[in-house]
PDB file of N, CA and C in Angstrom:
ATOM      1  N   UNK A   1       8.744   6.295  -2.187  1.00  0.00           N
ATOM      2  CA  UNK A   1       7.604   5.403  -2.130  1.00  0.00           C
ATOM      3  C   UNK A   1       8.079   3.963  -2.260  1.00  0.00           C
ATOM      4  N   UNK A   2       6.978   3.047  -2.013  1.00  0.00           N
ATOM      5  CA  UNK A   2       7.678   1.766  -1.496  1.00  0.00           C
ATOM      6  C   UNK A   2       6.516   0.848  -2.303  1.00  0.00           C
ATOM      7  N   UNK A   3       6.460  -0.228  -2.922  1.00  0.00           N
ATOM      8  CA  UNK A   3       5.720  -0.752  -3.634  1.00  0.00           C
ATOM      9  C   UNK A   3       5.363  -2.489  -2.281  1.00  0.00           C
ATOM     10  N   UNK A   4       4.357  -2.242  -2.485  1.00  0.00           N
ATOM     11  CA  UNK A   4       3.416  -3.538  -1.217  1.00  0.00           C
ATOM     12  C   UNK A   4       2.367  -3.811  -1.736  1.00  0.00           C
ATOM     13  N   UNK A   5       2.063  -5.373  -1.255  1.00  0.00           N
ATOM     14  CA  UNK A   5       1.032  -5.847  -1.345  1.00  0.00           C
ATOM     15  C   UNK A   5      -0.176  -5.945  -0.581  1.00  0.00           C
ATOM     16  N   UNK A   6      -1.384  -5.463   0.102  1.00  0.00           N
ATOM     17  CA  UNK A   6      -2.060  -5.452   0.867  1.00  0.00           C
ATOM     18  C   UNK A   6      -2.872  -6.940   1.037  1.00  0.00           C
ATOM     19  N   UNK A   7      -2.511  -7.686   2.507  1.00  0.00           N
ATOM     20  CA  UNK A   7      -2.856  -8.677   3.223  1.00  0.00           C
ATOM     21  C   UNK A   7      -3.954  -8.746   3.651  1.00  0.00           C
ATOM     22  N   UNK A   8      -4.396  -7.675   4.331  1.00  0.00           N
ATOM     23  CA  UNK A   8      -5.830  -7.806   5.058  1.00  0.00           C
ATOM     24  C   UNK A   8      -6.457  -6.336   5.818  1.00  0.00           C
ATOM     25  N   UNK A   9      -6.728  -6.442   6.249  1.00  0.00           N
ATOM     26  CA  UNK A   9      -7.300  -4.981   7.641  1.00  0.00           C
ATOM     27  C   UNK A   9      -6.821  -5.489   8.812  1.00  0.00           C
ATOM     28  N   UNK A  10      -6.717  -4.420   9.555  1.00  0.00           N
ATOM     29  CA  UNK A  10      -6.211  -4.281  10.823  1.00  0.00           C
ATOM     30  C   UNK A  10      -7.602  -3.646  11.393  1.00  0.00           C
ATOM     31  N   UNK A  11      -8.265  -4.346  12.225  1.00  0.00           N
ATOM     32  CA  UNK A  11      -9.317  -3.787  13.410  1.00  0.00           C
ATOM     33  C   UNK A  11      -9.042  -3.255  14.681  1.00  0.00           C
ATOM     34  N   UNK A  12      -9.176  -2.301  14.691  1.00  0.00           N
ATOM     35  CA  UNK A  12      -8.332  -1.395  16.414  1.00  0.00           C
ATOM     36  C   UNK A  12      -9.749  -0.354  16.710  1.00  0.00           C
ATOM     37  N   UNK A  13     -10.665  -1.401  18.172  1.00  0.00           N
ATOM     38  CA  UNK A  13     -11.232  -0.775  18.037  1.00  0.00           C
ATOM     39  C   UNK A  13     -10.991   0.608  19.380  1.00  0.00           C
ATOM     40  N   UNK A  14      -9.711   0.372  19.887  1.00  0.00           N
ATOM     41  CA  UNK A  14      -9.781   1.830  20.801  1.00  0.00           C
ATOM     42  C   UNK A  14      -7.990   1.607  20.166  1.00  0.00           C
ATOM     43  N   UNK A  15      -8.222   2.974  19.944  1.00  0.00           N
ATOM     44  CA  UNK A  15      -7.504   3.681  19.335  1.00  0.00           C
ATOM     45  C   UNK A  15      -7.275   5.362  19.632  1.00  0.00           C
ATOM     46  N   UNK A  16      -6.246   6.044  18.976  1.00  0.00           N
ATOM     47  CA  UNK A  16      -6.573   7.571  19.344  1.00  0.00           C
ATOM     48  C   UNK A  16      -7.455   8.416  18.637  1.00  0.00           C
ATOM     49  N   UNK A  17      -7.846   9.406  19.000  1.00  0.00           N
ATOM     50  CA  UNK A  17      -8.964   9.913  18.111  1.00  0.00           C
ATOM     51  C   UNK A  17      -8.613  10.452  16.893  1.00  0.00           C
ATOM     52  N   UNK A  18      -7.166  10.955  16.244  1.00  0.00           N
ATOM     53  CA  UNK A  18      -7.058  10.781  15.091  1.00  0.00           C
ATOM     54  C   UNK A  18      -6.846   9.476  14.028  1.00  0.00           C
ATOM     55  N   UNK A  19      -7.229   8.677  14.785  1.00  0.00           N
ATOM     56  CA  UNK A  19      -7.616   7.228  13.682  1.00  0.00           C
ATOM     57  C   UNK A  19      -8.772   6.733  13.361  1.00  0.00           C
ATOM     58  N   UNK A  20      -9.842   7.648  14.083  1.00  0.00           N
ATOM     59  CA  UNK A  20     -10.804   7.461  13.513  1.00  0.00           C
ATOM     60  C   UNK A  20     -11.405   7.621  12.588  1.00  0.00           C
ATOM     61  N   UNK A  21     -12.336   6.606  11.995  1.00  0.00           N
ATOM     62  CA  UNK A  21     -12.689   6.691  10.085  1.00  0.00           C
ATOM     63  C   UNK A  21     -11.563   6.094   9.195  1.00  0.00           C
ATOM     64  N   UNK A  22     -10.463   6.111   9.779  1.00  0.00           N
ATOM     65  CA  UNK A  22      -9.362   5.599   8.888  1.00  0.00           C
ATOM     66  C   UNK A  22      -9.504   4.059   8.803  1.00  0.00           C
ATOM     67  N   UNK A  23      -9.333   3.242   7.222  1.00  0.00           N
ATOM     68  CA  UNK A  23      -9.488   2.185   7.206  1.00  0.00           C
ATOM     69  C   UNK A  23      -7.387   1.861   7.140  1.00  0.00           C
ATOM     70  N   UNK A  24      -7.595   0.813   7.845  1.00  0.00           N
ATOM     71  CA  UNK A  24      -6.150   0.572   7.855  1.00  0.00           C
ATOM     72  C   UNK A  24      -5.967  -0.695   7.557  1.00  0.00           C
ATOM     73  N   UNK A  25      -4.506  -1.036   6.805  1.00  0.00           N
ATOM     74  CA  UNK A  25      -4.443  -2.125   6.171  1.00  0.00           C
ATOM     75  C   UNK A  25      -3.585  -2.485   6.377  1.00  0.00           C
ATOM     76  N   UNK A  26      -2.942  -4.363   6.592  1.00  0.00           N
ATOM     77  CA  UNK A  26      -1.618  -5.032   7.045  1.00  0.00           C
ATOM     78  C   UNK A  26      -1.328  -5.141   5.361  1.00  0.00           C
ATOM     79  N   UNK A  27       0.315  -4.663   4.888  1.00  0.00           N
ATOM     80  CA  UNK A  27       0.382  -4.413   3.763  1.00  0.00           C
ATOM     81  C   UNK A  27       2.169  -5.000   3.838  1.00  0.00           C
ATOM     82  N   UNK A  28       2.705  -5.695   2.860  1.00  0.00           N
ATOM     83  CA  UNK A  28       4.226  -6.508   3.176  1.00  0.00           C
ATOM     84  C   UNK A  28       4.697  -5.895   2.060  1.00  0.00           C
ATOM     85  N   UNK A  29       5.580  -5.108   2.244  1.00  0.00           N
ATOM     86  CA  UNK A  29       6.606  -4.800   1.076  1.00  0.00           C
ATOM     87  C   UNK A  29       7.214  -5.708  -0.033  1.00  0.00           C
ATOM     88  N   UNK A  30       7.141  -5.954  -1.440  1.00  0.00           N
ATOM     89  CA  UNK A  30       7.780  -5.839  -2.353  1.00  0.00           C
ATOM     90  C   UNK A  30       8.743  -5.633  -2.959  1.00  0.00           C
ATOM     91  N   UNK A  31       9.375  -7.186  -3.841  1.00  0.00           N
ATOM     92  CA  UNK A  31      11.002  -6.230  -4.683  1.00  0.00           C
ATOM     93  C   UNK A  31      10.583  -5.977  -5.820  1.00  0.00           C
ATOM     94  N   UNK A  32      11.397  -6.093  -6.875  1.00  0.00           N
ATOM     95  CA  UNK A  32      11.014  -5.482  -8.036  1.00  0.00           C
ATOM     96  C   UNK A  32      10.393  -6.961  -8.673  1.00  0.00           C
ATOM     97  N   UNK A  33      10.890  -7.927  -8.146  1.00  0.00           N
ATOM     98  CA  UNK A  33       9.966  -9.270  -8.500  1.00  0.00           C
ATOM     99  C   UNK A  33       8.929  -9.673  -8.278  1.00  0.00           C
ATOM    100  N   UNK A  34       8.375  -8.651  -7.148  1.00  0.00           N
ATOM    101  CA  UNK A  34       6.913  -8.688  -6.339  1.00  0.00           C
ATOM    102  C   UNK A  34       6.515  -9.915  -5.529  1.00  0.00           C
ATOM    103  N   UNK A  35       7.941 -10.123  -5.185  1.00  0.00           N
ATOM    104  CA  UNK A  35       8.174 -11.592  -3.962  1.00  0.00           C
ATOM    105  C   UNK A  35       8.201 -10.595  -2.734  1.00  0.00           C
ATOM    106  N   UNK A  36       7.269 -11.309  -1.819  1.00  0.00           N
ATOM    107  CA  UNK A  36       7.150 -10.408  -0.067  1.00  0.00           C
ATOM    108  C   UNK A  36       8.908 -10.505   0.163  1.00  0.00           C
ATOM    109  N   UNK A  37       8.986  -9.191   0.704  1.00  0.00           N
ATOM    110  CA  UNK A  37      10.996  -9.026   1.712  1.00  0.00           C
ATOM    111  C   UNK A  37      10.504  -9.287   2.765  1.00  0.00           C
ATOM    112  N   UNK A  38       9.816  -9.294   3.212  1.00  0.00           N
ATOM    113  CA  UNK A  38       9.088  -9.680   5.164  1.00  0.00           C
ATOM    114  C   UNK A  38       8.552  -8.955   5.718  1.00  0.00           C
ATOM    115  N   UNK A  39       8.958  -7.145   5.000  1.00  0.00           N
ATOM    116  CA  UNK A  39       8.962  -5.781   6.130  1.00  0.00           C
ATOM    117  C   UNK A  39       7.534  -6.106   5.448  1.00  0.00           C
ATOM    118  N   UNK A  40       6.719  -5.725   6.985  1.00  0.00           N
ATOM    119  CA  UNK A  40       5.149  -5.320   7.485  1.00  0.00           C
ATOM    120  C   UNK A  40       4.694  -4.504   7.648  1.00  0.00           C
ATOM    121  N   UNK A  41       4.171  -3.674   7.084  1.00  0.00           N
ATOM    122  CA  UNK A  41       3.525  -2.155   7.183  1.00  0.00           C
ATOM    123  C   UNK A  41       2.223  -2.061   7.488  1.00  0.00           C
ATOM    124  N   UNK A  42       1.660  -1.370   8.684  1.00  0.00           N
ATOM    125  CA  UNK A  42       0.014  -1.203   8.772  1.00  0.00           C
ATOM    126  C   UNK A  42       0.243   0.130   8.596  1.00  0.00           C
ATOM    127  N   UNK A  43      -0.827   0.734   7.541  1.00  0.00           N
ATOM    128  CA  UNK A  43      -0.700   1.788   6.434  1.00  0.00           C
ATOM    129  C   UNK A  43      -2.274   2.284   6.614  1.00  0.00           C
ATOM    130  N   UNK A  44      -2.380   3.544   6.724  1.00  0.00           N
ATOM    131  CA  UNK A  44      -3.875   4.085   6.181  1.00  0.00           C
ATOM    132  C   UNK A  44      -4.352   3.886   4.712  1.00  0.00           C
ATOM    133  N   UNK A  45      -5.460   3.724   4.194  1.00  0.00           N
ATOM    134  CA  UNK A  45      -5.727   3.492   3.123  1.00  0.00           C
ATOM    135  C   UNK A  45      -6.240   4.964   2.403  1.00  0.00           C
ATOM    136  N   UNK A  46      -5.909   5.686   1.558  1.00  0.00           N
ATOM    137  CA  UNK A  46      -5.836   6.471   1.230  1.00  0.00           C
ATOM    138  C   UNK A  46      -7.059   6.747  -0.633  1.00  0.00           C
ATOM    139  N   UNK A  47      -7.116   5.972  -0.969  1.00  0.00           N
ATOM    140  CA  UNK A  47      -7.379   5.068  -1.908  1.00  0.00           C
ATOM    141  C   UNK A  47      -8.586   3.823  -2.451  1.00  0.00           C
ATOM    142  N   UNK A  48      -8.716   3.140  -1.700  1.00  0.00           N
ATOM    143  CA  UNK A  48      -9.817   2.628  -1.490  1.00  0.00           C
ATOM    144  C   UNK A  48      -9.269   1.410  -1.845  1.00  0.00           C
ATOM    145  N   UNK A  49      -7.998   0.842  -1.379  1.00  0.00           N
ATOM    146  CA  UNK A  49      -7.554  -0.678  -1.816  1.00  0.00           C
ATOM    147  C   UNK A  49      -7.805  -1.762  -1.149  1.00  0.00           C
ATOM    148  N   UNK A  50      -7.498  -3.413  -1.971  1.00  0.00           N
ATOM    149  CA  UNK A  50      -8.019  -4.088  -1.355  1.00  0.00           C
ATOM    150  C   UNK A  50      -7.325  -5.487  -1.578  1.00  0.00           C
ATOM    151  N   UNK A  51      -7.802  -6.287  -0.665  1.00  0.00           N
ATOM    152  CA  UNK A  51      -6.661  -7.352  -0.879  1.00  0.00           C
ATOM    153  C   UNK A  51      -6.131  -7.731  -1.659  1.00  0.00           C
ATOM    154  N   UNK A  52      -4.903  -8.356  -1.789  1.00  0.00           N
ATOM    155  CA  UNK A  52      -3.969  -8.953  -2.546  1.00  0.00           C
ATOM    156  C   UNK A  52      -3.912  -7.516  -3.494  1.00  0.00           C
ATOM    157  N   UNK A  53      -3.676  -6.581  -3.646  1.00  0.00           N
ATOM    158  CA  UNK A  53      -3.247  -5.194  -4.481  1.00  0.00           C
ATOM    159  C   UNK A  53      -2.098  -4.905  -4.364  1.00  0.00           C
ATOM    160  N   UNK A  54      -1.130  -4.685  -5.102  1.00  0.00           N
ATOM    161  CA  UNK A  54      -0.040  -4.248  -5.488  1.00  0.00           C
ATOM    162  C   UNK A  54      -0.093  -2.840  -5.259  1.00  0.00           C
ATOM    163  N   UNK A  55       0.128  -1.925  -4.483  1.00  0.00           N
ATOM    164  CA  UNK A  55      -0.047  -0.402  -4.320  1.00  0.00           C
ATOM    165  C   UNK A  55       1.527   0.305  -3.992  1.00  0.00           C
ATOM    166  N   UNK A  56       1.143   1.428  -3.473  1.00  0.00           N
ATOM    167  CA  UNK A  56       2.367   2.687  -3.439  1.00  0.00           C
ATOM    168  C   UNK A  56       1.982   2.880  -2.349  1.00  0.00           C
ATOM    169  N   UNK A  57       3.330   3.024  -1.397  1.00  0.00           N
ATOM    170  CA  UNK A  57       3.043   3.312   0.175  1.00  0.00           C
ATOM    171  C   UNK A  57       3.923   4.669   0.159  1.00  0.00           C
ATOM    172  N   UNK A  58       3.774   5.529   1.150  1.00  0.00           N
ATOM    173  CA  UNK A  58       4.624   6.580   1.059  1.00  0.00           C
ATOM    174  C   UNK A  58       4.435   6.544   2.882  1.00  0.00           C
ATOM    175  N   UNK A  59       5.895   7.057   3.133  1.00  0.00           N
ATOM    176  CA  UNK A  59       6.018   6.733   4.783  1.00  0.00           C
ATOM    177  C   UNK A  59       6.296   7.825   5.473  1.00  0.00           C
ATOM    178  N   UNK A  60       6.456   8.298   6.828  1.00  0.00           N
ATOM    179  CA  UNK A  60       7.641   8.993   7.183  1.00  0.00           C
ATOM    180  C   UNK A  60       6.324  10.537   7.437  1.00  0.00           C
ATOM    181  N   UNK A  61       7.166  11.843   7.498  1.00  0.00           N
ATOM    182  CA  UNK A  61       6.247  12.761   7.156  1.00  0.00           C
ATOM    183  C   UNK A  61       5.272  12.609   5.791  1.00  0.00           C
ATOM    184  N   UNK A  62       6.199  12.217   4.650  1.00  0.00           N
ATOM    185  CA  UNK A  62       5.169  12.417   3.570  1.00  0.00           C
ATOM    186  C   UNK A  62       4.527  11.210   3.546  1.00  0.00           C
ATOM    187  N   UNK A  63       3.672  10.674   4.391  1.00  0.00           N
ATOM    188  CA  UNK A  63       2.294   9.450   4.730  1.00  0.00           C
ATOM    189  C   UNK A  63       1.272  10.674   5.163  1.00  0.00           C
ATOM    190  N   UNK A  64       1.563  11.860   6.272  1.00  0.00           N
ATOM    191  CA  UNK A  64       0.602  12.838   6.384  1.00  0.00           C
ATOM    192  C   UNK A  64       0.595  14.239   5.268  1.00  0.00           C
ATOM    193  N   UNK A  65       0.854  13.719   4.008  1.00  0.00           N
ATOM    194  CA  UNK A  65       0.509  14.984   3.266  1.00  0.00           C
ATOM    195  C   UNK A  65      -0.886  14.875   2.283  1.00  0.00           C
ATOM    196  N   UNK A  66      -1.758  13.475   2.692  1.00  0.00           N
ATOM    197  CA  UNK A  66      -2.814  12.873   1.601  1.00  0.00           C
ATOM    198  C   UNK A  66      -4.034  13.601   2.456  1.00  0.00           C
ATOM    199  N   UNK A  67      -5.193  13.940   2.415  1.00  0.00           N
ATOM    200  CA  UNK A  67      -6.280  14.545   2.214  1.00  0.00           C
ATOM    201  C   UNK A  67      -6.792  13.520   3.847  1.00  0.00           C
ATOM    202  N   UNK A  68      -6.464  12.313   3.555  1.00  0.00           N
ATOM    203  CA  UNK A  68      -6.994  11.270   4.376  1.00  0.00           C
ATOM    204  C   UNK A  68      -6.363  11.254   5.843  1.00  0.00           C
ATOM    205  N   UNK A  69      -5.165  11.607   5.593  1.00  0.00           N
ATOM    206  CA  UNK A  69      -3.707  11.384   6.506  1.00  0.00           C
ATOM    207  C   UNK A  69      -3.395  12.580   7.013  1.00  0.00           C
ATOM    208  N   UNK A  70      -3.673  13.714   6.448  1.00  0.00           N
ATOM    209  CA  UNK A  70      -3.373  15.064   6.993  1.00  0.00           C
ATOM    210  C   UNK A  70      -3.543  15.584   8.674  1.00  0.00           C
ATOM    211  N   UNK A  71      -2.409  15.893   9.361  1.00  0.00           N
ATOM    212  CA  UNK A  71      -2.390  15.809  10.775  1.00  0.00           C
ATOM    213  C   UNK A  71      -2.548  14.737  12.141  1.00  0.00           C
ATOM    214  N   UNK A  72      -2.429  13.318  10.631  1.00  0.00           N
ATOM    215  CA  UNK A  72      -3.010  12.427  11.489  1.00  0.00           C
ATOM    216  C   UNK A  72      -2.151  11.512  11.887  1.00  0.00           C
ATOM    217  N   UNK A  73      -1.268  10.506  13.241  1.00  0.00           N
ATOM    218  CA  UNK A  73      -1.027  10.315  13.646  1.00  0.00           C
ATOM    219  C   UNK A  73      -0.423   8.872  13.269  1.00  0.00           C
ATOM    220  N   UNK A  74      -0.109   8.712  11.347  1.00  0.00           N
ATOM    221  CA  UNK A  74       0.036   7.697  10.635  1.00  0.00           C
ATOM    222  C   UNK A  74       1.921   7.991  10.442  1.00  0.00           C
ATOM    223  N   UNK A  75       2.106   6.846  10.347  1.00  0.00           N
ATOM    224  CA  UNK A  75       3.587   6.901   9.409  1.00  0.00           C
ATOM    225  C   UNK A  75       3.694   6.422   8.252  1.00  0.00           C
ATOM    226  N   UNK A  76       2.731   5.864   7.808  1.00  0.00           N
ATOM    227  CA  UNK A  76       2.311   5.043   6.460  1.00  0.00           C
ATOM    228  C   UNK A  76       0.975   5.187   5.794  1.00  0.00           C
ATOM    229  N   UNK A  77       1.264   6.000   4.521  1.00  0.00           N
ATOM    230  CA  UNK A  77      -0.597   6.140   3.665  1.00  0.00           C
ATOM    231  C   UNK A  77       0.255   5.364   2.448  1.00  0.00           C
ATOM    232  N   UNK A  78      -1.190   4.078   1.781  1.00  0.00           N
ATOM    233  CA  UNK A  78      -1.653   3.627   0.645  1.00  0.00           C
ATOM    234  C   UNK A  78      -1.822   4.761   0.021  1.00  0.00           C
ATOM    235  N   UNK A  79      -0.892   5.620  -1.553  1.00  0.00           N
ATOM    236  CA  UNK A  79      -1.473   6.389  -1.888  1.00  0.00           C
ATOM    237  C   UNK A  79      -1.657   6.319  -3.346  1.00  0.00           C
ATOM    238  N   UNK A  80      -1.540   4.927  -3.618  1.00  0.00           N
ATOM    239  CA  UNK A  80      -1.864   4.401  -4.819  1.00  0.00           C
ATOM    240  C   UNK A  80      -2.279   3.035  -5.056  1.00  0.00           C
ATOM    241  N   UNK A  81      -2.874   2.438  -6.061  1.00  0.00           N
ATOM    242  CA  UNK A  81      -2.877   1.360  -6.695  1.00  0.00           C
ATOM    243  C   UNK A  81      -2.460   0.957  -8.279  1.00  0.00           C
ATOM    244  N   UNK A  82      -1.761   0.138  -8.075  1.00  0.00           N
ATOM    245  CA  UNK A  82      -0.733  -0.168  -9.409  1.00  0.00           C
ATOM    246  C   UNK A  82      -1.395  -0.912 -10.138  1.00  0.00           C
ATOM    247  N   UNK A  83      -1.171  -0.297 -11.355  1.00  0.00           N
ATOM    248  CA  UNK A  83      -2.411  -1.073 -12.663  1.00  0.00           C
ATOM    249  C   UNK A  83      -1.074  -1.781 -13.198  1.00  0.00           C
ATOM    250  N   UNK A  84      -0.062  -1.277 -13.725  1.00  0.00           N
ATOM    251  CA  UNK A  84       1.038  -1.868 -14.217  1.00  0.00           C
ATOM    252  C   UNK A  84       2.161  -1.122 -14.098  1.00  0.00           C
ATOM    253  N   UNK A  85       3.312  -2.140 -14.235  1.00  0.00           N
ATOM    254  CA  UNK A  85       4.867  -1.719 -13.949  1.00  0.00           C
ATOM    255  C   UNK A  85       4.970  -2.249 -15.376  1.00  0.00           C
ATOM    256  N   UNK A  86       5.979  -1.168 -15.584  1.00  0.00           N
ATOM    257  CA  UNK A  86       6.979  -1.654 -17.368  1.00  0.00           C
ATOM    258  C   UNK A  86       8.213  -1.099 -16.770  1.00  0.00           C
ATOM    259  N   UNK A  87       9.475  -2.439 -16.944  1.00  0.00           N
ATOM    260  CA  UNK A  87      10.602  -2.316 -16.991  1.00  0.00           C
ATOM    261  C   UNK A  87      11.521  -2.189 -18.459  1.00  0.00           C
ATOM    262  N   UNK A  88      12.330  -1.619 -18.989  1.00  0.00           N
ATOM    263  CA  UNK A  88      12.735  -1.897 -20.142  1.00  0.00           C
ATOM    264  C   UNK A  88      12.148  -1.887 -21.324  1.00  0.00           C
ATOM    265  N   UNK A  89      11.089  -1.385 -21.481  1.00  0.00           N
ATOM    266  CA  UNK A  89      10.197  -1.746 -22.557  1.00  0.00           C
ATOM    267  C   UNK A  89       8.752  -2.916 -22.603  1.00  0.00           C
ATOM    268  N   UNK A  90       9.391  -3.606 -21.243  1.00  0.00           N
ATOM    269  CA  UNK A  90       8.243  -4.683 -20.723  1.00  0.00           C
ATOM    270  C   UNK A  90       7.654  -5.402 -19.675  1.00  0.00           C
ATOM    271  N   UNK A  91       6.675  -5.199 -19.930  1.00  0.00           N
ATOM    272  CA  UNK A  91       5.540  -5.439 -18.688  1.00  0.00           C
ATOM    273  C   UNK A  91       6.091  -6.221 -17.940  1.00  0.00           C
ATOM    274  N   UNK A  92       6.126  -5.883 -16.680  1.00  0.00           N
ATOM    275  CA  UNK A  92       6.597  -6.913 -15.494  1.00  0.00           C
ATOM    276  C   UNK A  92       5.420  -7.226 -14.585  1.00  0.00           C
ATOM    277  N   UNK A  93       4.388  -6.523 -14.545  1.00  0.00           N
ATOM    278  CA  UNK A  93       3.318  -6.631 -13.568  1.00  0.00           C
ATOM    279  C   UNK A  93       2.488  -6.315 -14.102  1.00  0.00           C
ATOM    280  N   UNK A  94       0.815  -6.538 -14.179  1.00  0.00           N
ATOM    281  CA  UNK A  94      -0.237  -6.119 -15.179  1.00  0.00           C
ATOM    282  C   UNK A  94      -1.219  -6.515 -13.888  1.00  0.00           C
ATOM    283  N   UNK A  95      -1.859  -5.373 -13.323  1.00  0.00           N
ATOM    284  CA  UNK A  95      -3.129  -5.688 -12.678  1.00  0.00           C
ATOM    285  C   UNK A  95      -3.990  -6.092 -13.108  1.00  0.00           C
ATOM    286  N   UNK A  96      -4.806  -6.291 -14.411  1.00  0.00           N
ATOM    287  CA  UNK A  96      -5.888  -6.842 -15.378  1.00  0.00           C
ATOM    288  C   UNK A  96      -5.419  -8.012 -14.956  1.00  0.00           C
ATOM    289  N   UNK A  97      -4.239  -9.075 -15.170  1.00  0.00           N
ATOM    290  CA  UNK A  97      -4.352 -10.527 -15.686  1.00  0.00           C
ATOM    291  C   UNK A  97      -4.038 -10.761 -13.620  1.00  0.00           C
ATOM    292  N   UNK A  98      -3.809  -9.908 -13.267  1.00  0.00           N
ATOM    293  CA  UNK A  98      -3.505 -10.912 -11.806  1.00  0.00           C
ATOM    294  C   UNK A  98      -2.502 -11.720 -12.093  1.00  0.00           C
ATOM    295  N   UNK A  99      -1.575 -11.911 -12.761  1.00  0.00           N
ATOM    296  CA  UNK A  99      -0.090 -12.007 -12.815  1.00  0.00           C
ATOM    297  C   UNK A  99       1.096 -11.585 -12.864  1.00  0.00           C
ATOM    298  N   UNK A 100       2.057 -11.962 -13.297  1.00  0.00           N
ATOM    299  CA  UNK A 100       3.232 -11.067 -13.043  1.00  0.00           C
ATOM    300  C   UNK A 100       4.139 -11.945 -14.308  1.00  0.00           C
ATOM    301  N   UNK A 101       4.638 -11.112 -15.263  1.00  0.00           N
ATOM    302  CA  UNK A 101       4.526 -11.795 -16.767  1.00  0.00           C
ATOM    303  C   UNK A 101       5.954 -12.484 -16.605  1.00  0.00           C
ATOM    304  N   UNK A 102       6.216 -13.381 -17.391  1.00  0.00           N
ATOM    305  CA  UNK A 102       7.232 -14.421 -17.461  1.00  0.00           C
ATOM    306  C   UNK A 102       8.288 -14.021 -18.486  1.00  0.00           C
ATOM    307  N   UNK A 103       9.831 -13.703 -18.712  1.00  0.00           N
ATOM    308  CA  UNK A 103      10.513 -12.976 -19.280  1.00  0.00           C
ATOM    309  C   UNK A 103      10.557 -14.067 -20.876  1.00  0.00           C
TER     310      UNK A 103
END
C-alpha cells in the first residue's frame, strides 16, 4: 500500500461499463514527510474520501479485491483514510489538527 493525498475527482463521462457508479479520484503519492513525490494516481474511491485526505492506496491486482473494485477494470482503490501515523513513539501526522507535527 502506498500512502496519497487526494486532489480532486476525475469526471469521465463515457467510460467502460465497469466504471460505472465508481467515484474516482486524482490522488499524488506521499513520503514519509507527506511532501507530494509527483507520482499521480486516479484511484477508485473505496471509502468515501475527500479532498486534501491523507489515505491508503492499494494497486495492481490487489486494487480489485475491495467490495467496490471487485472485477472491475481499476488498478488503483482508496482503501483507507488515515486518522494518524506514529513513528517511533511519535505522532508524525494527526488528521484532527490538519497538520503534520513539528519534531
Amino acid at each position: 500500500m502506498l500512502l496519497a493525498q487526494v486532489l480532486g475527482t476525475v469526471v469521465s463521462t463515457r467510460k467502460d461499463r465497469g466504471l460505472v457508479a465508481l467515484k474516482l479520484l486524482l490522488t499524488r503519492e506521499v513520503d514519509a514527510a507527506f511532501k507530494p513525490t509527483g507520482n499521480f494516481v486516479v484511484a477508485a474511491d473505496a471509502v468515501g474520501a475527500g479532498a486534501d485526505e491523507i489515505v491508503l492506496l492499494a494497486q495492481g491486482s490487489s486494487a480489485r479485491m475491495t467490495e467496490v473494485s471487485r472485477e472491475k477494470p481499476v488498478d488503483a482503490v482508496i482503501v483507507g483514510i488515515v486518522d494518524a501515523v506514529e513513528m517511533d513513539g511519535r505522532d508524525v501526522y494527526l488528521k484532527r489538527s490538519g497538520v503534520v507535527p513539528q519534531p
